[in-house]
Each structure stands twice: as C-alpha cells, then as structure tokens.
PDB file of N, CA and C in Angstrom:
ATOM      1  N   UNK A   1       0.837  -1.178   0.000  1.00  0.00           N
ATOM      2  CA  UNK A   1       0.000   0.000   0.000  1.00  0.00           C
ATOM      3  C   UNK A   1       0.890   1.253   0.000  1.00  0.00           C
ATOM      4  N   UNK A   2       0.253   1.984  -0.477  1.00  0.00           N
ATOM      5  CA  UNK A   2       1.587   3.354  -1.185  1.00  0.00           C
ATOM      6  C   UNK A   2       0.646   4.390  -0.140  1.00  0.00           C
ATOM      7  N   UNK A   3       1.795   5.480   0.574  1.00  0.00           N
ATOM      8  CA  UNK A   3       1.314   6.644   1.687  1.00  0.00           C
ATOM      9  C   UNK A   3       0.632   7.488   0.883  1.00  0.00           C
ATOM     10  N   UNK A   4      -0.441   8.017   1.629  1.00  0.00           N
ATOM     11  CA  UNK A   4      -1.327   8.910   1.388  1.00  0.00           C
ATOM     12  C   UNK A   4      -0.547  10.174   0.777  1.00  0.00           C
ATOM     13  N   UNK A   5      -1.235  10.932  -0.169  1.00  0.00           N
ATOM     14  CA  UNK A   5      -0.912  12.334  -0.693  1.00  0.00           C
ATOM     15  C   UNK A   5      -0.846  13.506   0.563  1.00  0.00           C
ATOM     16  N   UNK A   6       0.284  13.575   0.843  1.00  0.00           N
ATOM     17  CA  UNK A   6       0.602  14.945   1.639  1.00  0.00           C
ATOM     18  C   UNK A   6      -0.761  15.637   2.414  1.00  0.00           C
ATOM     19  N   UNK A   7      -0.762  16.296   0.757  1.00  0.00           N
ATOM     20  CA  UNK A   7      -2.146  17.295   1.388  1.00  0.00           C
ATOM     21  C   UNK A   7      -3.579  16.855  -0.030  1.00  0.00           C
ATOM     22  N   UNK A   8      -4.227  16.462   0.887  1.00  0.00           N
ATOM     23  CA  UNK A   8      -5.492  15.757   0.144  1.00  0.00           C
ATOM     24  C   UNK A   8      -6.832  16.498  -0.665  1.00  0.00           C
ATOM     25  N   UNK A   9      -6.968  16.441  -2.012  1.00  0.00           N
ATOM     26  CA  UNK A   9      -7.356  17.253  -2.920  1.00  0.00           C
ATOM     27  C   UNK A   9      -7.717  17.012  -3.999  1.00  0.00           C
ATOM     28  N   UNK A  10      -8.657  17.366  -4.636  1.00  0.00           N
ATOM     29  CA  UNK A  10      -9.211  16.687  -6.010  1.00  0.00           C
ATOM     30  C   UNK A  10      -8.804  17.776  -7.501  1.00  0.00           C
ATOM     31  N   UNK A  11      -9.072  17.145  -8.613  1.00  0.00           N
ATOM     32  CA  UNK A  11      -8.770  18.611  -9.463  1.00  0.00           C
ATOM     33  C   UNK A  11      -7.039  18.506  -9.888  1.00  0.00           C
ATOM     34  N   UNK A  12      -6.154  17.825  -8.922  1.00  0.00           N
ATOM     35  CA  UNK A  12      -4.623  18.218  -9.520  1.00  0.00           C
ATOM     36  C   UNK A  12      -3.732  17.520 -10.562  1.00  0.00           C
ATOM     37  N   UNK A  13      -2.977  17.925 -10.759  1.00  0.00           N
ATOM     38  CA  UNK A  13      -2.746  17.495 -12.147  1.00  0.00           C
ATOM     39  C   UNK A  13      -1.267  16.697 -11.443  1.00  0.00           C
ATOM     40  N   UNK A  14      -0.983  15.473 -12.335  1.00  0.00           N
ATOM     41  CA  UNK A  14      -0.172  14.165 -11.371  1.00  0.00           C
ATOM     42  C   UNK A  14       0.665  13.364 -12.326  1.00  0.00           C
ATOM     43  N   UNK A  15       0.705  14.282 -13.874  1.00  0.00           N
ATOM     44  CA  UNK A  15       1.451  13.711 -15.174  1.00  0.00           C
ATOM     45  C   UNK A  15       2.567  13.858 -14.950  1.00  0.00           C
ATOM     46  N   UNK A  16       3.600  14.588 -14.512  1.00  0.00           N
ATOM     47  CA  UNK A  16       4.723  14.510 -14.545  1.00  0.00           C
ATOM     48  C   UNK A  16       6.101  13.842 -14.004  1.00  0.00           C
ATOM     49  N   UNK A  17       6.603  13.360 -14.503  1.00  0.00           N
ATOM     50  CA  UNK A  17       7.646  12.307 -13.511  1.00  0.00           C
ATOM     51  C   UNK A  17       9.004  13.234 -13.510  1.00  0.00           C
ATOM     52  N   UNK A  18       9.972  13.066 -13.040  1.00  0.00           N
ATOM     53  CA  UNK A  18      11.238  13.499 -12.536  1.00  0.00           C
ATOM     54  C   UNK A  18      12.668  12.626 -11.962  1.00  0.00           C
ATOM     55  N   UNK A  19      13.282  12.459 -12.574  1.00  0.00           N
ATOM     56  CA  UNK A  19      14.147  11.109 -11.587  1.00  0.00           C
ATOM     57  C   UNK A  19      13.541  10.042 -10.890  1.00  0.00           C
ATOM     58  N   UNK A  20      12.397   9.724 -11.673  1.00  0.00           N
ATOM     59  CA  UNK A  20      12.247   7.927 -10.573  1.00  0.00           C
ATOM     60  C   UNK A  20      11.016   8.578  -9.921  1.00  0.00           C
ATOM     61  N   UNK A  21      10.451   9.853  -9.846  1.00  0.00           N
ATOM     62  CA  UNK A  21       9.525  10.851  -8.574  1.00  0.00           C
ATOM     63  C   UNK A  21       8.317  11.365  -9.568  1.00  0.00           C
ATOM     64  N   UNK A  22       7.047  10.996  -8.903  1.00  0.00           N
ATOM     65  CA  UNK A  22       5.828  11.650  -9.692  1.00  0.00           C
ATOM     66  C   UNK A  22       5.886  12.595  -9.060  1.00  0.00           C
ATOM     67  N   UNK A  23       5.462  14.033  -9.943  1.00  0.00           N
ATOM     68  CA  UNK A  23       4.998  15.259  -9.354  1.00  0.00           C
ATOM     69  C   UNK A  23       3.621  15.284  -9.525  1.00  0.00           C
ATOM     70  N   UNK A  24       3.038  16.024  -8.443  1.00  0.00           N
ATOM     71  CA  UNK A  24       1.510  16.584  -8.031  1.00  0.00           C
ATOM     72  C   UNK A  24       1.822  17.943  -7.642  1.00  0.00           C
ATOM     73  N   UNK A  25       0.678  18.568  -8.412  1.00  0.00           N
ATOM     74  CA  UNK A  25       0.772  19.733  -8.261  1.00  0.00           C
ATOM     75  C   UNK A  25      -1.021  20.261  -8.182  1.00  0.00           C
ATOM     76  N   UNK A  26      -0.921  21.502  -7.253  1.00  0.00           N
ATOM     77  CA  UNK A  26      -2.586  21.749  -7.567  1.00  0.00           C
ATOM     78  C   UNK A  26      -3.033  21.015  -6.561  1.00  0.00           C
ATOM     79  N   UNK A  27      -4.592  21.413  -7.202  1.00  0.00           N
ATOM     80  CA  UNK A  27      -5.814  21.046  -6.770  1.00  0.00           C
ATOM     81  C   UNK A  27      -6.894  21.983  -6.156  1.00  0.00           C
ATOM     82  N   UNK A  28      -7.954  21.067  -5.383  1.00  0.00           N
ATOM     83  CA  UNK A  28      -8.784  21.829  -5.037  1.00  0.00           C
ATOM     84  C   UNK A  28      -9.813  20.933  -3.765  1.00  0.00           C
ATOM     85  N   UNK A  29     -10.253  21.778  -2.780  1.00  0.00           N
ATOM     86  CA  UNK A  29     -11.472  21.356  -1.742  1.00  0.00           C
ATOM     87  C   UNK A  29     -11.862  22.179  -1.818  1.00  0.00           C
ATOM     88  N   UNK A  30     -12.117  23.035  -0.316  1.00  0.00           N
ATOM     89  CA  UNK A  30     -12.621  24.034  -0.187  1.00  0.00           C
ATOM     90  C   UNK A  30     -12.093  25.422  -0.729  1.00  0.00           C
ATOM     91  N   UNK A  31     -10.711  25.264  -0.917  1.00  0.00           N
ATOM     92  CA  UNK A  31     -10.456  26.161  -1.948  1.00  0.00           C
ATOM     93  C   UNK A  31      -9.296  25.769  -2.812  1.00  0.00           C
ATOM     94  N   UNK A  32      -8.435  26.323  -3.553  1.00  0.00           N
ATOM     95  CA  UNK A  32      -7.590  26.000  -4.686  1.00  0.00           C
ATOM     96  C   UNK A  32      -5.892  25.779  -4.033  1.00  0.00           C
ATOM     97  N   UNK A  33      -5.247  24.659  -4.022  1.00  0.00           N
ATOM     98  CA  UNK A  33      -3.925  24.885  -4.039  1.00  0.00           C
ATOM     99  C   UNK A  33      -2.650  25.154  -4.324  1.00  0.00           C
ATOM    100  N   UNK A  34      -1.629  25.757  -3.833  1.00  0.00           N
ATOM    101  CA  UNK A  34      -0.704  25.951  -4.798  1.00  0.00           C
ATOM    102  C   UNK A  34       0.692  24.979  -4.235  1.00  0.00           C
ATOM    103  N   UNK A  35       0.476  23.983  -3.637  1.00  0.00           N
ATOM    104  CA  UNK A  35       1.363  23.055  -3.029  1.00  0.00           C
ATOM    105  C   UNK A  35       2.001  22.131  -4.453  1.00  0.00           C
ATOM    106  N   UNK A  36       3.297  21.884  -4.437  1.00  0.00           N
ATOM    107  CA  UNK A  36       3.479  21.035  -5.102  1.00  0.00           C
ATOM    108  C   UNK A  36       4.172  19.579  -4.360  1.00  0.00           C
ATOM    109  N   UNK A  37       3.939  18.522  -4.697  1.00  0.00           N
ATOM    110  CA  UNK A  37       5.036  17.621  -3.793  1.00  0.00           C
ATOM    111  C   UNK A  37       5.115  16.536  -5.215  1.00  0.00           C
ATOM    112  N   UNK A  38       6.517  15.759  -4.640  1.00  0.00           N
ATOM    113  CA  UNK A  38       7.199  14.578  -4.981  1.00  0.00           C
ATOM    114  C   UNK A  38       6.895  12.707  -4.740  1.00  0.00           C
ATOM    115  N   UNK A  39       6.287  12.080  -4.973  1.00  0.00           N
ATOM    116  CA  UNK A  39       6.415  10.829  -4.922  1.00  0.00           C
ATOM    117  C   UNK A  39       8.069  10.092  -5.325  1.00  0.00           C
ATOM    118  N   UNK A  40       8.594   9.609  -4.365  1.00  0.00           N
ATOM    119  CA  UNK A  40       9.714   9.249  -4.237  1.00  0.00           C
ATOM    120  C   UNK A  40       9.219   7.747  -4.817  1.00  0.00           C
ATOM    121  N   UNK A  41       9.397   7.018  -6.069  1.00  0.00           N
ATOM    122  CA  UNK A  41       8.255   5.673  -6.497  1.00  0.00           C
ATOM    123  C   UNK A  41       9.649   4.768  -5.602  1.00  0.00           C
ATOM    124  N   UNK A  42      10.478   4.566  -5.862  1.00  0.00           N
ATOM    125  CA  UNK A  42      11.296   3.949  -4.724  1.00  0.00           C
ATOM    126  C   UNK A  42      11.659   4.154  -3.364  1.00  0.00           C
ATOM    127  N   UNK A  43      11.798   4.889  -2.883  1.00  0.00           N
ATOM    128  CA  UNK A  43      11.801   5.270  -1.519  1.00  0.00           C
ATOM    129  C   UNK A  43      10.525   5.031  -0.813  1.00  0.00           C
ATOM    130  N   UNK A  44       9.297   5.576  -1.810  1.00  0.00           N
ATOM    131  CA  UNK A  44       7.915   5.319  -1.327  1.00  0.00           C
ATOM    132  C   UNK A  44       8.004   6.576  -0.047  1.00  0.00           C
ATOM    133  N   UNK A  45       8.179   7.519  -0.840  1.00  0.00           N
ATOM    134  CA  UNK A  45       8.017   8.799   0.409  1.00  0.00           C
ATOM    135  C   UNK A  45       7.590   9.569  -0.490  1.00  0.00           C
ATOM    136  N   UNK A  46       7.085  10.830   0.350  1.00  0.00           N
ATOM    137  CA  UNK A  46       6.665  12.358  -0.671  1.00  0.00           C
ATOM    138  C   UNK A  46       7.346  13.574   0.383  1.00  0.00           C
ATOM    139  N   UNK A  47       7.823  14.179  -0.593  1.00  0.00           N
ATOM    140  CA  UNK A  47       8.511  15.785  -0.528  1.00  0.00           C
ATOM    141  C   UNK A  47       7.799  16.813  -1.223  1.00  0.00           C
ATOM    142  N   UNK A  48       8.067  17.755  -0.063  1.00  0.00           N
ATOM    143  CA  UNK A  48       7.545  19.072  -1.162  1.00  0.00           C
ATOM    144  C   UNK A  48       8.494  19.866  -1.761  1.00  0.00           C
ATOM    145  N   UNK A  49       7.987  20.199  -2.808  1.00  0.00           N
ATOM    146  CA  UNK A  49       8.672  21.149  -3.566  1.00  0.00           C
ATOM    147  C   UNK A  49       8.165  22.514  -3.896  1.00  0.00           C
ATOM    148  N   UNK A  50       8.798  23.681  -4.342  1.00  0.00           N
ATOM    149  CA  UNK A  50       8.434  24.822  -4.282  1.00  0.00           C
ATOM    150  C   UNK A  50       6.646  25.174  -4.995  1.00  0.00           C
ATOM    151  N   UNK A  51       6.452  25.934  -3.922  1.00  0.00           N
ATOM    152  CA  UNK A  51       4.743  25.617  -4.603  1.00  0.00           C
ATOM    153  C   UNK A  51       4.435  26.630  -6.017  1.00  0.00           C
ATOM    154  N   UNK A  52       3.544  26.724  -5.968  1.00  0.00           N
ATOM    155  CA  UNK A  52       3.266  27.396  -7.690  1.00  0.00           C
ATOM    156  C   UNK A  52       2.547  28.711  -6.798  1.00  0.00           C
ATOM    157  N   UNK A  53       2.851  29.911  -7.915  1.00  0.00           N
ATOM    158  CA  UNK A  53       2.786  30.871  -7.746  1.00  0.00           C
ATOM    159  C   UNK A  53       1.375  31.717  -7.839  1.00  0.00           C
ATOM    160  N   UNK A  54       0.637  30.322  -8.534  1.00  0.00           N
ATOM    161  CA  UNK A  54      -0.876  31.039  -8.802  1.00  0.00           C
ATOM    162  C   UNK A  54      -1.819  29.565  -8.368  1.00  0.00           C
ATOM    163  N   UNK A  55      -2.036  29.442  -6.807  1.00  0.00           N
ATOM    164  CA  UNK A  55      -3.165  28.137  -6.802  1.00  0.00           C
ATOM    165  C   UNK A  55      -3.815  27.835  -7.740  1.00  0.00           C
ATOM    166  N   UNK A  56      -4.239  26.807  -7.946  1.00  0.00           N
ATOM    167  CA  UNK A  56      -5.148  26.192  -9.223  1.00  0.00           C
ATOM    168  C   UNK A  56      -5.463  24.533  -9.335  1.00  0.00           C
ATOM    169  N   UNK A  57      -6.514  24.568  -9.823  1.00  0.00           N
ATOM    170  CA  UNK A  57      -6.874  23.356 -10.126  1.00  0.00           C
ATOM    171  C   UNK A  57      -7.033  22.929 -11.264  1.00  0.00           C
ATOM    172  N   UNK A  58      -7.008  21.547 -11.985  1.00  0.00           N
ATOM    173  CA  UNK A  58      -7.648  21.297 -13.201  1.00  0.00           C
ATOM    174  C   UNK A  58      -6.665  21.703 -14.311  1.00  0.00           C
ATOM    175  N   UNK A  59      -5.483  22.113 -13.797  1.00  0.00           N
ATOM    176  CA  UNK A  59      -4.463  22.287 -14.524  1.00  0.00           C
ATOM    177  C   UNK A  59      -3.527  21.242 -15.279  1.00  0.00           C
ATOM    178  N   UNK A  60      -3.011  21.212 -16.563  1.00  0.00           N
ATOM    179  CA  UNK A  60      -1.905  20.324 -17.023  1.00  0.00           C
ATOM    180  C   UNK A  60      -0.514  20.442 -16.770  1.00  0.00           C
ATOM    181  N   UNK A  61       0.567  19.925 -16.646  1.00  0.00           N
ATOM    182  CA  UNK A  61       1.792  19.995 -16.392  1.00  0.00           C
ATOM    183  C   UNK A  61       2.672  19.176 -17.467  1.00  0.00           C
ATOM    184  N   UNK A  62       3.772  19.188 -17.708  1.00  0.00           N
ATOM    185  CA  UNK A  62       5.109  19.094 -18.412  1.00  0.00           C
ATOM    186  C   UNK A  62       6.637  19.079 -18.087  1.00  0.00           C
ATOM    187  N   UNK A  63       7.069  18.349 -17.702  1.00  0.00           N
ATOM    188  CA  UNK A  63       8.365  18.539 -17.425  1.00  0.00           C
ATOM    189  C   UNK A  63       9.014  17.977 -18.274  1.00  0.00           C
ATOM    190  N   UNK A  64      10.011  19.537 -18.370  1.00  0.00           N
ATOM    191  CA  UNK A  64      11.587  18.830 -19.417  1.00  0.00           C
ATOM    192  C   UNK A  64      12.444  19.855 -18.627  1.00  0.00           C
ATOM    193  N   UNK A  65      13.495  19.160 -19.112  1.00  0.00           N
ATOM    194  CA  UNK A  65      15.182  19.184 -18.898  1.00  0.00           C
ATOM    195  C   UNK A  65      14.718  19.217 -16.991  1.00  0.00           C
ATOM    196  N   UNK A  66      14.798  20.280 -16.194  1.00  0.00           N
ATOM    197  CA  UNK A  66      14.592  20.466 -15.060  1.00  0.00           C
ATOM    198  C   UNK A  66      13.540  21.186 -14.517  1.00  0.00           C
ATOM    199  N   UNK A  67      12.575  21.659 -15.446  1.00  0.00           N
ATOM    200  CA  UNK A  67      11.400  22.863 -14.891  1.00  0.00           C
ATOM    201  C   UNK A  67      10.720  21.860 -15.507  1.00  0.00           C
ATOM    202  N   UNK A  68       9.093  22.016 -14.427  1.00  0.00           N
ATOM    203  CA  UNK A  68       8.168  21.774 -14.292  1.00  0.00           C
ATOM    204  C   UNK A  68       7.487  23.254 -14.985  1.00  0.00           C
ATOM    205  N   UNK A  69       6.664  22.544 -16.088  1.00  0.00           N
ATOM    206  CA  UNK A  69       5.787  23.989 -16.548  1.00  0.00           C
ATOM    207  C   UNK A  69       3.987  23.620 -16.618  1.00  0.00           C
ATOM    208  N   UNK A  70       3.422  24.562 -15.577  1.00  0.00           N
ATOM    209  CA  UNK A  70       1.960  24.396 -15.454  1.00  0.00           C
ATOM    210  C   UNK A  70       1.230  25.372 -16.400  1.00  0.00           C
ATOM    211  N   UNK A  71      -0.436  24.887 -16.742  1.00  0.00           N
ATOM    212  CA  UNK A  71      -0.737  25.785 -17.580  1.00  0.00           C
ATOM    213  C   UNK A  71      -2.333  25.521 -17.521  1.00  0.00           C
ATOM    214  N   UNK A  72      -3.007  26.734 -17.165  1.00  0.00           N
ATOM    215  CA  UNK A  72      -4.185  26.786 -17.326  1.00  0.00           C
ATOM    216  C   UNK A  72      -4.726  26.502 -15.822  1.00  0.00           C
ATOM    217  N   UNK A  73      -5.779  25.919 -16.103  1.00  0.00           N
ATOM    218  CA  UNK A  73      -6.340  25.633 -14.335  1.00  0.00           C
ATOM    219  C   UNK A  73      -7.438  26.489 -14.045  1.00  0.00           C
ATOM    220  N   UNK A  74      -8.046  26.343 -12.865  1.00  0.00           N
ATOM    221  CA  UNK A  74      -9.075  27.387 -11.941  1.00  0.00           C
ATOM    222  C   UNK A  74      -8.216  28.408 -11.012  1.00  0.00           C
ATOM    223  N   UNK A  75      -8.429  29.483 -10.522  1.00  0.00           N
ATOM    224  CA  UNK A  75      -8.110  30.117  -9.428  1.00  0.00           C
ATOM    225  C   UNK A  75      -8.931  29.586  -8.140  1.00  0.00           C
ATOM    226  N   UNK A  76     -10.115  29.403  -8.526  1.00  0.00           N
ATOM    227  CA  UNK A  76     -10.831  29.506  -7.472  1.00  0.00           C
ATOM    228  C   UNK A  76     -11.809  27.864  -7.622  1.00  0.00           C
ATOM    229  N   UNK A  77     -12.197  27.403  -6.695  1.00  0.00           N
ATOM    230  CA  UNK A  77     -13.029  26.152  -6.880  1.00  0.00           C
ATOM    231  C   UNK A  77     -14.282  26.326  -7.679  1.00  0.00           C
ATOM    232  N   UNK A  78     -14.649  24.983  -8.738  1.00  0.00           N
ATOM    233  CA  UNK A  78     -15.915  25.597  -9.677  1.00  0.00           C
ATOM    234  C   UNK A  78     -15.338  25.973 -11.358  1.00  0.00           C
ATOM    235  N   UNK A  79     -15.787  26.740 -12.002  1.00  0.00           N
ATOM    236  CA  UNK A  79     -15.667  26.442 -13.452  1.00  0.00           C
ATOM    237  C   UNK A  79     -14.808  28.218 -13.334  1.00  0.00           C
ATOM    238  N   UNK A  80     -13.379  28.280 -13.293  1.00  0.00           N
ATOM    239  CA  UNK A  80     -13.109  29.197 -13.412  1.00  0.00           C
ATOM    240  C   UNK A  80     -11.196  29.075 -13.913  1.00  0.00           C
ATOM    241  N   UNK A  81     -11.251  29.800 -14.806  1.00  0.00           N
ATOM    242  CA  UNK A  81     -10.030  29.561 -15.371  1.00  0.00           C
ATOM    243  C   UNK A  81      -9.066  30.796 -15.695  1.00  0.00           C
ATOM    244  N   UNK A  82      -7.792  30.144 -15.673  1.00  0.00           N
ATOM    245  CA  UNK A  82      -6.182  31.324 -15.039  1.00  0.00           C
ATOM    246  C   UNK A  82      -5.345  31.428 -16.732  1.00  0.00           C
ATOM    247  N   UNK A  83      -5.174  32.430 -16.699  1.00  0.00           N
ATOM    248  CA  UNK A  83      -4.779  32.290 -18.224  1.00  0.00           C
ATOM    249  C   UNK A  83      -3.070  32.797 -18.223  1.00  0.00           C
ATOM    250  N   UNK A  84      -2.588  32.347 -16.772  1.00  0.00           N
ATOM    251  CA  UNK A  84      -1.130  32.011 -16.418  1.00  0.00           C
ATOM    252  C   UNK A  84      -0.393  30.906 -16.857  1.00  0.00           C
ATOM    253  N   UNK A  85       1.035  30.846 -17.367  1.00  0.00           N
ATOM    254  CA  UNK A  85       1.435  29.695 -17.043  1.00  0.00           C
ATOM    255  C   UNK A  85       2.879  29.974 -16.328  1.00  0.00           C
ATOM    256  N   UNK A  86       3.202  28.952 -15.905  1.00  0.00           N
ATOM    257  CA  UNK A  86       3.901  29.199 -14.520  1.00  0.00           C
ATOM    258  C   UNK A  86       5.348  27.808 -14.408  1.00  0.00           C
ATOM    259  N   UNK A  87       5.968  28.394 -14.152  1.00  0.00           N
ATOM    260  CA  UNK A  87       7.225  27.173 -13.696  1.00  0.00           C
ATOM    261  C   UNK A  87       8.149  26.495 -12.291  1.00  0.00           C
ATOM    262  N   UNK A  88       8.192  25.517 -12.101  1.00  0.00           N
ATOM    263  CA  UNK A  88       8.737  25.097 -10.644  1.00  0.00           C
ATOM    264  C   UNK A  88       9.997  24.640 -10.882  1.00  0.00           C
ATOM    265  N   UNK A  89      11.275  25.029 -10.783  1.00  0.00           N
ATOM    266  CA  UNK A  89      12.064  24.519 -10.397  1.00  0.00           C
ATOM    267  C   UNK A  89      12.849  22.986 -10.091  1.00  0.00           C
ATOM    268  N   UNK A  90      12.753  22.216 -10.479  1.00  0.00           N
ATOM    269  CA  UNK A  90      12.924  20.317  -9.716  1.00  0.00           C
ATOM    270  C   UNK A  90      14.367  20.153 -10.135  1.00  0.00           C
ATOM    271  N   UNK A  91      15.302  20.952 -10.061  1.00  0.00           N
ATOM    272  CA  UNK A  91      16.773  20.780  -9.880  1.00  0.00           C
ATOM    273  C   UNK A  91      16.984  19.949  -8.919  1.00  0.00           C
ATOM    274  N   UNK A  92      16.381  20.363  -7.675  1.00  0.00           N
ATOM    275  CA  UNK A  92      16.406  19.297  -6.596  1.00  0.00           C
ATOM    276  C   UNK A  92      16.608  17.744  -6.683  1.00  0.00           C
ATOM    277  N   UNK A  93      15.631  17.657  -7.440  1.00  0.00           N
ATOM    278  CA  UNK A  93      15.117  15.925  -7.638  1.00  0.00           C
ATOM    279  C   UNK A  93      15.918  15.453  -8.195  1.00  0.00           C
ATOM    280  N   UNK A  94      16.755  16.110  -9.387  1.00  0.00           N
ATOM    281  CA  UNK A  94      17.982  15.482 -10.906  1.00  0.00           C
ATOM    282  C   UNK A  94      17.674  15.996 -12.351  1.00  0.00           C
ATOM    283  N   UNK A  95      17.829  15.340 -12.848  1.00  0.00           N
ATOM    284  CA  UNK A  95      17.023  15.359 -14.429  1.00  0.00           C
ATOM    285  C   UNK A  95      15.990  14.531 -14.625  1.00  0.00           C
ATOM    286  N   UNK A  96      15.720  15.411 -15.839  1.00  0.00           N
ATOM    287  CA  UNK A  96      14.169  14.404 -15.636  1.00  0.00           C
ATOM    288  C   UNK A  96      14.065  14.255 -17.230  1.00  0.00           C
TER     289      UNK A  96
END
C-alpha cells in the first residue's frame, strides 16, 4: 500500500515524472492549491517542492530538462479559469 498524498485534494494534475519521482501539483477542496510535492516511487516517500505561484486546479503539467511547466487551471473552486502559465524549479530531484 503506497502513503497517502501529503495534502489531500481533487482537481490536480499528477502527469509529470522526474528522476524515478511523480509530481503533483494543484488542486482543489474548499479552496484551490498551490502546493506542489514529490512521490519518491522507490523510496515510497513524498517531498515538497516549491509551490506554484498562482493556486489552481484542473491544470496540465510538463516537465523537461529540469522545470516543471503548469498551464491553465481554476483560481478559485468551480468552473473558473487562469490564463497564467507558470514554472517550478525540480533541480532538486535530478534530471528528468
């Protein structure tokens, strides 16, 4: 059985891998997040990583070379959309 998601949330976007590590980013409950974290798929741990600069949900993600690039999403919970796109950092993690 694999540990629960950090911080628990519907709406986030969970496509991107990194050195061996799924990224999650986003989401949404009662209101929109801007948390990002790491699935360590071997270690079987999660880290956070620098959060995103505009909460959102329902957003897509991409990673190449070392940035994570988000795009689109809600600001707010409900049918509402950010016409930002935004980048995280995952030097941390390696290459990806």
């Amino acid at each position: 059985m694999l540990p629960d998601l950090p911080t628990r949330r519907g709406g986030l976007a969970a496509a991107a891998t990194c050195s061996g590590q799924v990224v999650a980013v986003g989401g949404e409950a009662d209101a929109t997040f801007e948390e990002a974290e790491a699935f360590d798929v071997k270690a079987g741990t999660w880290s956070s990583l620098p959060p995103m600069l505009t909460p959102r949900h329902g957003l897509g993600v991409v990673a190449m070379g070392t940035t994570l690039y988000t795009f689109a999403g809600g600001p707010k919970p409900g049918l509402h959309v950010a016409d930002s796109t935004e980048s995280i950092d995952l030097a941390p993690l390696g290459p990806c």
